[in-house]
PDB file of N, CA and C in Angstrom:
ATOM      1  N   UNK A   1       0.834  -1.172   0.000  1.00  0.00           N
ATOM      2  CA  UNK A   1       0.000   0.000   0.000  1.00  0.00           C
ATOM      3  C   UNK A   1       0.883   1.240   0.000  1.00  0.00           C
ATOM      4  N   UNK A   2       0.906   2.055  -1.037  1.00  0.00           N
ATOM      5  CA  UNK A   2       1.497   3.459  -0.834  1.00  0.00           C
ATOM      6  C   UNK A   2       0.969   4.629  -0.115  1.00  0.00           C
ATOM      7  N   UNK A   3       2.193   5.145   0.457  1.00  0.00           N
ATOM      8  CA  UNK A   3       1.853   6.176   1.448  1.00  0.00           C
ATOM      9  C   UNK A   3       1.203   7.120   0.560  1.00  0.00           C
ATOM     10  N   UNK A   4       0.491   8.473   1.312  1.00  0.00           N
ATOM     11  CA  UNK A   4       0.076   9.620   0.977  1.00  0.00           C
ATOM     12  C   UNK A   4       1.184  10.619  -0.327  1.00  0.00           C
ATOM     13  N   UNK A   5       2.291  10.563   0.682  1.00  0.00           N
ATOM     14  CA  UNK A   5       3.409  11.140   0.669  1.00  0.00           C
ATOM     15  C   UNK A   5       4.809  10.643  -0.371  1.00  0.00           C
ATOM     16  N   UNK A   6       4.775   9.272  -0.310  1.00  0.00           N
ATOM     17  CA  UNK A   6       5.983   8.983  -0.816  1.00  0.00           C
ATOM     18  C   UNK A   6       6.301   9.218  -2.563  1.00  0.00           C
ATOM     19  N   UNK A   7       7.195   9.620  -2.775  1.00  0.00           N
ATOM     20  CA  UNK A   7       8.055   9.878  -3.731  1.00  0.00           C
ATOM     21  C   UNK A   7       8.112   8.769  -4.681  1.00  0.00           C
ATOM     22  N   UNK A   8       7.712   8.575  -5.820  1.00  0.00           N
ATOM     23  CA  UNK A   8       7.800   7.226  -6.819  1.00  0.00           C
ATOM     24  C   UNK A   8       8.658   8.161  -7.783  1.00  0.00           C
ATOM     25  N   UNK A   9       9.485   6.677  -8.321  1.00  0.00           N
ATOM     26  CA  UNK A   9      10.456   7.168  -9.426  1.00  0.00           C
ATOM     27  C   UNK A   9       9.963   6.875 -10.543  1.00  0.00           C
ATOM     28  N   UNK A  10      10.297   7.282 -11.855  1.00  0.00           N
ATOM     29  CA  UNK A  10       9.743   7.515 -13.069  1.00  0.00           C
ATOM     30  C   UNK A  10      10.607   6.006 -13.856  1.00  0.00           C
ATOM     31  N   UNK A  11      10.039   5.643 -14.726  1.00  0.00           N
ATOM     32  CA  UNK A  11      10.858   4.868 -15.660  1.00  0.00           C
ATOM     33  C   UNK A  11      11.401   5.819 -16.117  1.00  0.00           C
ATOM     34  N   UNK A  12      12.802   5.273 -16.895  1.00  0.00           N
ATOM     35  CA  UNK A  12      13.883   6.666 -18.245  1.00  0.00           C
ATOM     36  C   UNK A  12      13.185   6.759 -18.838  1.00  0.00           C
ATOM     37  N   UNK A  13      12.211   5.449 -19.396  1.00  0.00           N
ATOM     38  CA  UNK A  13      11.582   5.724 -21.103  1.00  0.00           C
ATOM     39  C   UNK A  13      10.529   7.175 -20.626  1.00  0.00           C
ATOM     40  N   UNK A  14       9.732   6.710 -19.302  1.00  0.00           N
ATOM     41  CA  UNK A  14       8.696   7.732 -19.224  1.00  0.00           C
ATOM     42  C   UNK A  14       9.467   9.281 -19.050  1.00  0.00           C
ATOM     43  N   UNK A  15      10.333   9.818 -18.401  1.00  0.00           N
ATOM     44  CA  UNK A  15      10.857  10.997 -18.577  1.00  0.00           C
ATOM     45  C   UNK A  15      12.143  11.611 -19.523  1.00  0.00           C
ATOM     46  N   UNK A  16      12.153  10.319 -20.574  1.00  0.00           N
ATOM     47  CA  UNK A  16      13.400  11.070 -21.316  1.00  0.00           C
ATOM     48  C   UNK A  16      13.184  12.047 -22.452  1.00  0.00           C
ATOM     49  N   UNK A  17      11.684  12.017 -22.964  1.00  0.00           N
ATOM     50  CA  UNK A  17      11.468  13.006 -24.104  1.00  0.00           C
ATOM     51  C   UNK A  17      10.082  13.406 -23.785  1.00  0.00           C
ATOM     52  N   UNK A  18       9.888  14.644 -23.577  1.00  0.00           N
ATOM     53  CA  UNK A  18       8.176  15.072 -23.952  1.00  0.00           C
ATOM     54  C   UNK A  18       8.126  16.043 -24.945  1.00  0.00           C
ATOM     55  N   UNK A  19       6.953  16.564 -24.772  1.00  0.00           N
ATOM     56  CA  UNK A  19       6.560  17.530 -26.393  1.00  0.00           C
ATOM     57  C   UNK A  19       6.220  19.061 -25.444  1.00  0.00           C
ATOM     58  N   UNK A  20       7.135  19.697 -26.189  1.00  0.00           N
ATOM     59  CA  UNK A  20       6.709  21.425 -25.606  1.00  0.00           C
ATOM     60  C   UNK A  20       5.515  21.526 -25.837  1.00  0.00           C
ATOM     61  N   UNK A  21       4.537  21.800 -24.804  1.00  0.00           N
ATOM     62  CA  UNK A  21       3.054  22.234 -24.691  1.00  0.00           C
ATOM     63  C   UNK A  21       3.120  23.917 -26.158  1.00  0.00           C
ATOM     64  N   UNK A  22       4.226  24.572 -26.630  1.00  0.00           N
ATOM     65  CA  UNK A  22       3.800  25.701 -27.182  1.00  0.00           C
ATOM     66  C   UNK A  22       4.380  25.263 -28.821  1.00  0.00           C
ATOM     67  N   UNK A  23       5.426  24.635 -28.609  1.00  0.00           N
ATOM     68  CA  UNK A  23       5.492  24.650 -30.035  1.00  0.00           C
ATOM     69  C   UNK A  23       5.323  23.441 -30.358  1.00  0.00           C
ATOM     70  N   UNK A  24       5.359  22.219 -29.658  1.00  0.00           N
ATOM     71  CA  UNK A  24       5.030  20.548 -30.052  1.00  0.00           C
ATOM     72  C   UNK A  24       6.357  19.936 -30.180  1.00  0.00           C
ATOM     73  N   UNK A  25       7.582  20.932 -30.106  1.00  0.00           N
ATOM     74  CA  UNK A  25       8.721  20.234 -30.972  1.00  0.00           C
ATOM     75  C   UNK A  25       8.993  18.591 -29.637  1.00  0.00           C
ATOM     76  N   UNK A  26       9.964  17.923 -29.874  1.00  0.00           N
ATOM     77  CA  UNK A  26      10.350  17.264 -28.782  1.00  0.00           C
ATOM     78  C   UNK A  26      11.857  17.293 -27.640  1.00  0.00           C
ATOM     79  N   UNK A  27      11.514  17.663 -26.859  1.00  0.00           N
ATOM     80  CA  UNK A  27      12.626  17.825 -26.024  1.00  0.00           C
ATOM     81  C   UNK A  27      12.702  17.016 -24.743  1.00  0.00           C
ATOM     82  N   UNK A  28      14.263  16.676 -24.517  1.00  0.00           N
ATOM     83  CA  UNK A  28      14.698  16.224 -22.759  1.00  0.00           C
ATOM     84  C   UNK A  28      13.262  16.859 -21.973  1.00  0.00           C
ATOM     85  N   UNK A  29      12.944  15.529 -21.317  1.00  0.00           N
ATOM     86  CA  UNK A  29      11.576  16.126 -20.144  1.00  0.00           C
ATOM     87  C   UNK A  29      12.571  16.647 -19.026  1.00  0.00           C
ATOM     88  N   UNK A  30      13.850  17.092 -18.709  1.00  0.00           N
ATOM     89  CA  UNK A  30      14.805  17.369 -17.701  1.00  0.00           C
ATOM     90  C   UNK A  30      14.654  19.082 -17.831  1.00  0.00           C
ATOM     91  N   UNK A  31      14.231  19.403 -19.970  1.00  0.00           N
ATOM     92  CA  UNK A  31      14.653  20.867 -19.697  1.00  0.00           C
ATOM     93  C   UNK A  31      13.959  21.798 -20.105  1.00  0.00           C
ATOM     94  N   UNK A  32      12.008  20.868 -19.420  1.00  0.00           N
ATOM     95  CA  UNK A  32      10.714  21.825 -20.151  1.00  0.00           C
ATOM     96  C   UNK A  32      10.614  22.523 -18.519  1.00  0.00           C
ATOM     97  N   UNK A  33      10.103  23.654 -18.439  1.00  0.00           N
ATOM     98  CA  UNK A  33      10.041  23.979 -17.096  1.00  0.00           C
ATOM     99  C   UNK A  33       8.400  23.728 -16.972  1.00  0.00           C
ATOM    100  N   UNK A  34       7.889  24.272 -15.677  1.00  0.00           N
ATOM    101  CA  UNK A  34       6.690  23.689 -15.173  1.00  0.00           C
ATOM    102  C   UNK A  34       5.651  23.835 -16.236  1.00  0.00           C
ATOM    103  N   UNK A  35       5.363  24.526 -17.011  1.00  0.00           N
ATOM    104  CA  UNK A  35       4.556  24.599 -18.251  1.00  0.00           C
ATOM    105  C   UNK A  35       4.809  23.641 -19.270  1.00  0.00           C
ATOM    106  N   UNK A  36       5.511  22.839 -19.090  1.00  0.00           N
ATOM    107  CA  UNK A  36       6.133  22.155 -20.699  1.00  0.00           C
ATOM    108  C   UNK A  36       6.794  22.907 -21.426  1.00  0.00           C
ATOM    109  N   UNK A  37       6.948  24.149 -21.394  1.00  0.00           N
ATOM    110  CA  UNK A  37       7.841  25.173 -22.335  1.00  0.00           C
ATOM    111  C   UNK A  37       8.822  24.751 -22.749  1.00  0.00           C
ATOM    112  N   UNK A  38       9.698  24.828 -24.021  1.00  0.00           N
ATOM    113  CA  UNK A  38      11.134  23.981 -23.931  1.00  0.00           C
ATOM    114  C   UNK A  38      12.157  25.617 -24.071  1.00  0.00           C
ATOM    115  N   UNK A  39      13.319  25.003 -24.102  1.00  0.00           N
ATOM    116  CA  UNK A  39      14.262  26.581 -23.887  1.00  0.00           C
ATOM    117  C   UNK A  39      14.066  27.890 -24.751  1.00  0.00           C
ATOM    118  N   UNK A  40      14.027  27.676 -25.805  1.00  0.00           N
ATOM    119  CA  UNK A  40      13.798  28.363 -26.890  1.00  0.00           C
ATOM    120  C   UNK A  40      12.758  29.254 -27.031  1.00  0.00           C
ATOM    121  N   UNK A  41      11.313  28.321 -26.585  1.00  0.00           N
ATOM    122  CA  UNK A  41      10.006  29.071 -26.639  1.00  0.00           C
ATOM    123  C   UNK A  41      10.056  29.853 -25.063  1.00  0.00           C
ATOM    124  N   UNK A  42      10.934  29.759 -24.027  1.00  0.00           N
ATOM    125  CA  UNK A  42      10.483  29.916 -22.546  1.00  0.00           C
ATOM    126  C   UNK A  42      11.491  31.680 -23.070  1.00  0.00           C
ATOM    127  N   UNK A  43      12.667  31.568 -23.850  1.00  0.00           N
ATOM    128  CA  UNK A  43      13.564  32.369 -24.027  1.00  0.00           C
ATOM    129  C   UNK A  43      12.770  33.785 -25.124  1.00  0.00           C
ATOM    130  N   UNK A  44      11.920  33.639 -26.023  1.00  0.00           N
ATOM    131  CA  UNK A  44      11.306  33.885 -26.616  1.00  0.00           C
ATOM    132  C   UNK A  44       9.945  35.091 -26.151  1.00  0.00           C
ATOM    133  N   UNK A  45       9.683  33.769 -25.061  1.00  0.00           N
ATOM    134  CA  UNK A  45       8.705  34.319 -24.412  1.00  0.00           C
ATOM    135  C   UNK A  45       9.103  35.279 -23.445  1.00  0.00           C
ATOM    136  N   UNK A  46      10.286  35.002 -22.504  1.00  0.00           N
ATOM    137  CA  UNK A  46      10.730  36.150 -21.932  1.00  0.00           C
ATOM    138  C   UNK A  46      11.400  37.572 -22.285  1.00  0.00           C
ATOM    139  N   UNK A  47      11.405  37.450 -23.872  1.00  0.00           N
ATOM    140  CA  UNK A  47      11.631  38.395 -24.214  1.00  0.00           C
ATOM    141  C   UNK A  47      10.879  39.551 -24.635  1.00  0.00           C
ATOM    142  N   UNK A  48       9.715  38.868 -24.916  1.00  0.00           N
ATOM    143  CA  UNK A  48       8.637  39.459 -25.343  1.00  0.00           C
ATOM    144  C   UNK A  48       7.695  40.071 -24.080  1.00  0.00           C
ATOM    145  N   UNK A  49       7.756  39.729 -22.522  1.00  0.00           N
ATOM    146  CA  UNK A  49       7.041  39.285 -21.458  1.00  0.00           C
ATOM    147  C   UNK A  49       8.295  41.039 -20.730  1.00  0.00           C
ATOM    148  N   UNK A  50       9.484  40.920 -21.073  1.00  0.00           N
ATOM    149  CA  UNK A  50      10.300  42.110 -20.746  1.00  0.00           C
ATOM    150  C   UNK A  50      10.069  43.182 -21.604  1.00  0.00           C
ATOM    151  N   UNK A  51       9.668  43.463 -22.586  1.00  0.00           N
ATOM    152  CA  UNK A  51       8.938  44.531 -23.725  1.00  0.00           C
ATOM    153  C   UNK A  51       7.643  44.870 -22.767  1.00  0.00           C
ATOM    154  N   UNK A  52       6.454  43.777 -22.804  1.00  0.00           N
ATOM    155  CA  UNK A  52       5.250  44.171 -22.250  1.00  0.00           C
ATOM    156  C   UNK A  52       4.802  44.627 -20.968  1.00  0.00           C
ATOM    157  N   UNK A  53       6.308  44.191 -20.452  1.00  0.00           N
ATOM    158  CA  UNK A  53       6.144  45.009 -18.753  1.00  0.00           C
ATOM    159  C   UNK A  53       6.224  46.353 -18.929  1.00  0.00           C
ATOM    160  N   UNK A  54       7.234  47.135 -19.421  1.00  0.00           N
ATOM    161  CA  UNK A  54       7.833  47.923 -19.466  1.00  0.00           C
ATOM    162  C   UNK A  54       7.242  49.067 -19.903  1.00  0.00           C
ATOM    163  N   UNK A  55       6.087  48.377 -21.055  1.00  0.00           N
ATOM    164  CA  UNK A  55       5.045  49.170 -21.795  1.00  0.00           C
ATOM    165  C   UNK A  55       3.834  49.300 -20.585  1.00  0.00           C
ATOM    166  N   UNK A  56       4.054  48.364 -20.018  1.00  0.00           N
ATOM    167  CA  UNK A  56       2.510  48.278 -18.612  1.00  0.00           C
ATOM    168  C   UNK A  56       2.900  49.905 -18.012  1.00  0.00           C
ATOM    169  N   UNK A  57       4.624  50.032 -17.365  1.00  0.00           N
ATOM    170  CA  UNK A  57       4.986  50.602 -16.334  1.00  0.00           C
ATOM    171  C   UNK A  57       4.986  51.947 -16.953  1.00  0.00           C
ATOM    172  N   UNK A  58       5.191  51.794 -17.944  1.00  0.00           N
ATOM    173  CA  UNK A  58       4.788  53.476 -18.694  1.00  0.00           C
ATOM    174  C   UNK A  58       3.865  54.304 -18.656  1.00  0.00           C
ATOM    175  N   UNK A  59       2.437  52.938 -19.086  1.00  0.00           N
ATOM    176  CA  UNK A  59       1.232  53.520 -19.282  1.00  0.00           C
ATOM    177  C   UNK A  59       1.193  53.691 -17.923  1.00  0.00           C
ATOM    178  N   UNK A  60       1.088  52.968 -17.083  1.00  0.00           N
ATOM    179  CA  UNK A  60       0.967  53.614 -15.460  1.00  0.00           C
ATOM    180  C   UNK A  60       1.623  54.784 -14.825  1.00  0.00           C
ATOM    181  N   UNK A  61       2.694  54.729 -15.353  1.00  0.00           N
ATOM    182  CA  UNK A  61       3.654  55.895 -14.866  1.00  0.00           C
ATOM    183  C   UNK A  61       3.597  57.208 -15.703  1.00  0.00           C
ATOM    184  N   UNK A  62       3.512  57.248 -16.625  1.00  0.00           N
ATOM    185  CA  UNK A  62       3.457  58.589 -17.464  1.00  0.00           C
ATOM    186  C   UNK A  62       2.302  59.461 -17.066  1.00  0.00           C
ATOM    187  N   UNK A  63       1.061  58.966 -17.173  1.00  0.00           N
ATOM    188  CA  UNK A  63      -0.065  59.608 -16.362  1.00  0.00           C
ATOM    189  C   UNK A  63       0.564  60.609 -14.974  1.00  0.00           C
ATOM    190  N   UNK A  64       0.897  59.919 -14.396  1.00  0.00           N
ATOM    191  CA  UNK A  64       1.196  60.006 -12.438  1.00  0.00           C
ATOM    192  C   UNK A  64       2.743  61.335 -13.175  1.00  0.00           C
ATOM    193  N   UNK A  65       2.982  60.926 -13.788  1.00  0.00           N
ATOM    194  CA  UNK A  65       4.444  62.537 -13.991  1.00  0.00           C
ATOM    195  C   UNK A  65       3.822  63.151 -14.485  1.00  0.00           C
ATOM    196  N   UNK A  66       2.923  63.172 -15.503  1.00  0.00           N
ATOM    197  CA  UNK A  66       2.506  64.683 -16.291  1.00  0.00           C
ATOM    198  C   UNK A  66       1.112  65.531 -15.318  1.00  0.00           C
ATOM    199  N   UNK A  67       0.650  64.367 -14.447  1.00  0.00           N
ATOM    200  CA  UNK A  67      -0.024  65.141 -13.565  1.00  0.00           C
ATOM    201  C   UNK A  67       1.010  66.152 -12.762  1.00  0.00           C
ATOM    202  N   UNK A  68       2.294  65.216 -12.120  1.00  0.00           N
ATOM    203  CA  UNK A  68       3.011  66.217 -11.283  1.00  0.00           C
ATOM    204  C   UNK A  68       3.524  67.147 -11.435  1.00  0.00           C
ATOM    205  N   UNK A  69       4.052  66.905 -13.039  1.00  0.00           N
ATOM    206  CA  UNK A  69       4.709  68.475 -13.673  1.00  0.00           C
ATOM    207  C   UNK A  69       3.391  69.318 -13.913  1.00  0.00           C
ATOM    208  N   UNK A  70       2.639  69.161 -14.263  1.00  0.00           N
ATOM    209  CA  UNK A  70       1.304  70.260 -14.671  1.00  0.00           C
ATOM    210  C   UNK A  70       0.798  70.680 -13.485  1.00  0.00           C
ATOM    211  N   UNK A  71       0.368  70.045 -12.448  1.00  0.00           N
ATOM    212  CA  UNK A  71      -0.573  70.625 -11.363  1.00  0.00           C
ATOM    213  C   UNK A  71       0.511  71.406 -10.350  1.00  0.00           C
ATOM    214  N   UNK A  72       1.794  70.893 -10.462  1.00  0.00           N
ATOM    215  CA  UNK A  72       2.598  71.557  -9.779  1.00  0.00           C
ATOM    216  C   UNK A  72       2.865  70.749  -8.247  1.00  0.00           C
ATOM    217  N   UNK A  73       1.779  70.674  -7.587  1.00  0.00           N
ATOM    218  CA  UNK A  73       1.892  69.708  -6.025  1.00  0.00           C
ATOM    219  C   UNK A  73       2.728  70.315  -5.551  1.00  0.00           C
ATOM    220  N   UNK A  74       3.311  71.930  -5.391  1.00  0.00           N
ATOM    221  CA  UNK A  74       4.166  71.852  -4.594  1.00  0.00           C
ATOM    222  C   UNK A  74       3.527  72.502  -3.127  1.00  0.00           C
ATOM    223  N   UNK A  75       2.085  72.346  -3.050  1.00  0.00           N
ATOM    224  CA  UNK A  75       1.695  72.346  -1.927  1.00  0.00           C
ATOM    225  C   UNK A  75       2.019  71.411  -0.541  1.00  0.00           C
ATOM    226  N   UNK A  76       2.050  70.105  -1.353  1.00  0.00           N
ATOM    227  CA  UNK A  76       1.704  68.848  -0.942  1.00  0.00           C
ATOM    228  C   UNK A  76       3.208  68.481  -0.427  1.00  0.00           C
ATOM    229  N   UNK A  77       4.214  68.379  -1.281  1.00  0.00           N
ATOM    230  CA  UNK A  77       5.515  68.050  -1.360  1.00  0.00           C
ATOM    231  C   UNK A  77       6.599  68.393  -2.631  1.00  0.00           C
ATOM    232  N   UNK A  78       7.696  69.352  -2.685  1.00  0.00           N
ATOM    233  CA  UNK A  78       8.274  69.596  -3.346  1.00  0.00           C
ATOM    234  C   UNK A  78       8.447  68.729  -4.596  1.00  0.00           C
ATOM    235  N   UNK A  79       8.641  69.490  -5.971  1.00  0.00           N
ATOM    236  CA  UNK A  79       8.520  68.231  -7.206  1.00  0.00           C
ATOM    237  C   UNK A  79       9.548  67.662  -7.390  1.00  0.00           C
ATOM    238  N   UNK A  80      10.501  67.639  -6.936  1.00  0.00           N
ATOM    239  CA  UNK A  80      11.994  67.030  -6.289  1.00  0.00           C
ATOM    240  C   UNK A  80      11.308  65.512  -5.444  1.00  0.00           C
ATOM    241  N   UNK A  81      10.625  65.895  -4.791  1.00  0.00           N
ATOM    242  CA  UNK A  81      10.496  64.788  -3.555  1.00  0.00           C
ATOM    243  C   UNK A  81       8.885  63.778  -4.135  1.00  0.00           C
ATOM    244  N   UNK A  82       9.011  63.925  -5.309  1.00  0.00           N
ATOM    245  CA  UNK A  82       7.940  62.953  -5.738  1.00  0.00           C
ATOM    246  C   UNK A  82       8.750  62.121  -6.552  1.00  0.00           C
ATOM    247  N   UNK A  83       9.951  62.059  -6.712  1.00  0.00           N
ATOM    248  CA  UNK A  83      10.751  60.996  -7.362  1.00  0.00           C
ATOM    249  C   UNK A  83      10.662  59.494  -6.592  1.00  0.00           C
ATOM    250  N   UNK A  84      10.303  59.639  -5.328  1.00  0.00           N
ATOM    251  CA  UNK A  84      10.124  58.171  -4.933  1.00  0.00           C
ATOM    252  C   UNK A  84       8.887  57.193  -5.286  1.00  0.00           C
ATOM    253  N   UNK A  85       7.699  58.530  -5.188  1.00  0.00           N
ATOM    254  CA  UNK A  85       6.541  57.677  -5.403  1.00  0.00           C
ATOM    255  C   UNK A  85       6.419  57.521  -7.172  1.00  0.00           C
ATOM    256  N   UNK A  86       7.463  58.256  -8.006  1.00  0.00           N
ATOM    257  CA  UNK A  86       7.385  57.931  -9.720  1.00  0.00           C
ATOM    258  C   UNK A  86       7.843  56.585  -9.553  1.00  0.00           C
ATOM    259  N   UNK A  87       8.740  56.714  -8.741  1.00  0.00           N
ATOM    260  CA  UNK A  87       9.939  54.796  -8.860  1.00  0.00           C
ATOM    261  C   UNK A  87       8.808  54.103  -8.650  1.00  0.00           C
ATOM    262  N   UNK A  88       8.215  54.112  -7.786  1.00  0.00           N
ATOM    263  CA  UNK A  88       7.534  53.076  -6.958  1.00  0.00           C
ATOM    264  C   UNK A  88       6.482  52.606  -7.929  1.00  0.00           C
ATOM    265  N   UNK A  89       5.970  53.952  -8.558  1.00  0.00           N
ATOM    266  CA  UNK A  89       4.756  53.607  -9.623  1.00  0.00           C
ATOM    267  C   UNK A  89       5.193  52.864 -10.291  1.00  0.00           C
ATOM    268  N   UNK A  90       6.708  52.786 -11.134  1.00  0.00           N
ATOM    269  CA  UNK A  90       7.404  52.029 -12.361  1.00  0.00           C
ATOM    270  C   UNK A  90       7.562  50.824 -11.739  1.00  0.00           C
ATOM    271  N   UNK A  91       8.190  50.890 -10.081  1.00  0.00           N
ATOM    272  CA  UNK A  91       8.817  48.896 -10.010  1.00  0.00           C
ATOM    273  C   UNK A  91       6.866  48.169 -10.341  1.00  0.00           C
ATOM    274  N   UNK A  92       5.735  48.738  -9.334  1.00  0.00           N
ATOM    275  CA  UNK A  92       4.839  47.908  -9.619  1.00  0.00           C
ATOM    276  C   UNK A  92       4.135  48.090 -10.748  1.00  0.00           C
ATOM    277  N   UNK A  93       3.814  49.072 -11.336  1.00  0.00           N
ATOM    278  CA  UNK A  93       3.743  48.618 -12.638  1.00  0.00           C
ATOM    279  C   UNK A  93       4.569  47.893 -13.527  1.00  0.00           C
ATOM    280  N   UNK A  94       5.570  47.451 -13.168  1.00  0.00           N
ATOM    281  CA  UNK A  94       6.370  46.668 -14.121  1.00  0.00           C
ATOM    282  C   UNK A  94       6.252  45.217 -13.414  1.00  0.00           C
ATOM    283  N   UNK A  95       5.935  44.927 -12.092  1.00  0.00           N
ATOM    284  CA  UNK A  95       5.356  43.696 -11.581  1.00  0.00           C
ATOM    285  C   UNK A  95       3.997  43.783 -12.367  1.00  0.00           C
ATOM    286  N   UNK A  96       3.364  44.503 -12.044  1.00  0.00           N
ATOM    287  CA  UNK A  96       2.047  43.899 -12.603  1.00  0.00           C
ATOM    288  C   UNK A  96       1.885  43.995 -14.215  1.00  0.00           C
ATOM    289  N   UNK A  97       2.666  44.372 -14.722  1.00  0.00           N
ATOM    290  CA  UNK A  97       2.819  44.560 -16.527  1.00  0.00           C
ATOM    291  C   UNK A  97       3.103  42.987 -16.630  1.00  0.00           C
ATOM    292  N   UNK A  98       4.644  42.514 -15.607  1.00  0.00           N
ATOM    293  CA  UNK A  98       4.855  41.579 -16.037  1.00  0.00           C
ATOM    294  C   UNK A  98       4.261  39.996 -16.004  1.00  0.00           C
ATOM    295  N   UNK A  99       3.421  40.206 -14.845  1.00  0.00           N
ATOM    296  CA  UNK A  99       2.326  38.771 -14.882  1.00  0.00           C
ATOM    297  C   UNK A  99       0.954  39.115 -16.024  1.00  0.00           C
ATOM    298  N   UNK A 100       0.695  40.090 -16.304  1.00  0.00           N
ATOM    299  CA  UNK A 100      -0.235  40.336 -17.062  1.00  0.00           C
ATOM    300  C   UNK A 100       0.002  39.712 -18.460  1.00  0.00           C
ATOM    301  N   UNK A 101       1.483  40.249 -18.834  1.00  0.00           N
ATOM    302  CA  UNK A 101       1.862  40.179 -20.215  1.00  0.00           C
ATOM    303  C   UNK A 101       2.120  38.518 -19.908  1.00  0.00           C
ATOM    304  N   UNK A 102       2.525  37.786 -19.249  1.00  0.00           N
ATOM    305  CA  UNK A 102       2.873  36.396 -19.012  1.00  0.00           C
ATOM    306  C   UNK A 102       1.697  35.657 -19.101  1.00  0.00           C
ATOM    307  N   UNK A 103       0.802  35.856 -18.227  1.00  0.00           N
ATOM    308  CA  UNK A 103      -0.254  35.109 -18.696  1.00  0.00           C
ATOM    309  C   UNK A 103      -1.228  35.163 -19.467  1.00  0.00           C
ATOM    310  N   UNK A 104      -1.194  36.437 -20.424  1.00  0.00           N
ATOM    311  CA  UNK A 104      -1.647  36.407 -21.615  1.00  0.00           C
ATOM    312  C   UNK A 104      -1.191  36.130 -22.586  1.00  0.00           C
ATOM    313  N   UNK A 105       0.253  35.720 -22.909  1.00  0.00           N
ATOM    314  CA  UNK A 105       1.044  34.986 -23.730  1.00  0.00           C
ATOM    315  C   UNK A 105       0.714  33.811 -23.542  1.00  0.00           C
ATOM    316  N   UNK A 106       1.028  33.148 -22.495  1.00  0.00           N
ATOM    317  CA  UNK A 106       0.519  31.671 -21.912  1.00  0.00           C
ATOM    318  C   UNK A 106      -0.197  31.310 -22.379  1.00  0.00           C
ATOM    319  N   UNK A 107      -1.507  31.873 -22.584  1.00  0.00           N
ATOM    320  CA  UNK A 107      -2.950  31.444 -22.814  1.00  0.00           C
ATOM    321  C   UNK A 107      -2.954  31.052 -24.027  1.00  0.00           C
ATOM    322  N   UNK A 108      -2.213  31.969 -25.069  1.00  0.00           N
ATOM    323  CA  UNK A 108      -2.411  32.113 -26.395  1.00  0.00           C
ATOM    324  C   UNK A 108      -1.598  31.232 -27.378  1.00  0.00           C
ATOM    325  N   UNK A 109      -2.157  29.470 -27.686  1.00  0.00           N
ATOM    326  CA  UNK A 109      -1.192  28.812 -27.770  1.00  0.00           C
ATOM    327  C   UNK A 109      -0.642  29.267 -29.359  1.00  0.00           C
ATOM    328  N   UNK A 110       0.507  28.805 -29.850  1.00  0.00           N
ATOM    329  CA  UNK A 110       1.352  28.991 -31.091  1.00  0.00           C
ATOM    330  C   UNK A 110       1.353  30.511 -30.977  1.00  0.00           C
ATOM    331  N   UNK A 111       1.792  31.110 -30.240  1.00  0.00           N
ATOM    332  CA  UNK A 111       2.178  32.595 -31.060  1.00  0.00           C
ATOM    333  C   UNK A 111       3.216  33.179 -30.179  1.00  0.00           C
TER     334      UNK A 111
END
C-alpha cells in the first residue's frame, strides 16, 4: 500500500522526451520547465514578457508625472520629492505589466 506522501520514481523511457506544450517540438523532459515550455520558446517568451512590462509601467507611470509636472503639487511636497513615489509607480507597474503580459502569452497557444 502506498503512502500519501511517498516519492515514486519515473521509468527513463517515461521521462526522457516530452513535447513542448507551445510549439510541439520534442525535447529532454529534464529541460521543459513547469509549463512544458522547452528553452527556446520559454527564451522567446521572456523576451517578449520584458517589452510588455515595461510598456505596462509606462502607461501607469506617465499619467502620475505629467499630472506632477502640470498641477505643480508643490503644496503637498516639493517636485523634487515625488521621485520616490514615480519609482515606486514604475517597479509595480512593471510587476504587474509583467504577470499580465505572461499570462496572456501563456494562454495564447502557437504565437
Amino acid at each position: 500500500m502506498a503512502r500519501p506522501f511517498d516519492v515514486t520514481v519515473r521509468d527513463s523511457d517515461e521521462a526522457s522526451d516530452a513535447a513542448c506544450q507551445h510549439c510541439g517540438q520534442e525535447a529532454p523532459g529534464s529541460t521543459l520547465d513547469r509549463w512544458n515550455w522547452c528553452k527556446t520558446c520559454r527564451t522567446d517568451l521572456n523576451r517578449k514578457v520584458r517589452k510588455g512590462q515595461y510598456a505596462v509601467a509606462a502607461l501607469i507611470t506617465l499619467p502620475f508625472l505629467v499630472w506632477i509636472l502640470a498641477e505643480g503639487t508643490g503644496t503637498v511636497l516639493p517636485t523634487y520629492a515625488w521621485a520616490l513615489p514615480l519609482l515606486a509607480s514604475w517597479y509595480l507597474g512593471s510587476r504587474i505589466g509583467r504577470v499580465l503580459v505572461r499570462n496572456y502569452l501563456r494562454s495564447r497557444p502557437g504565437v
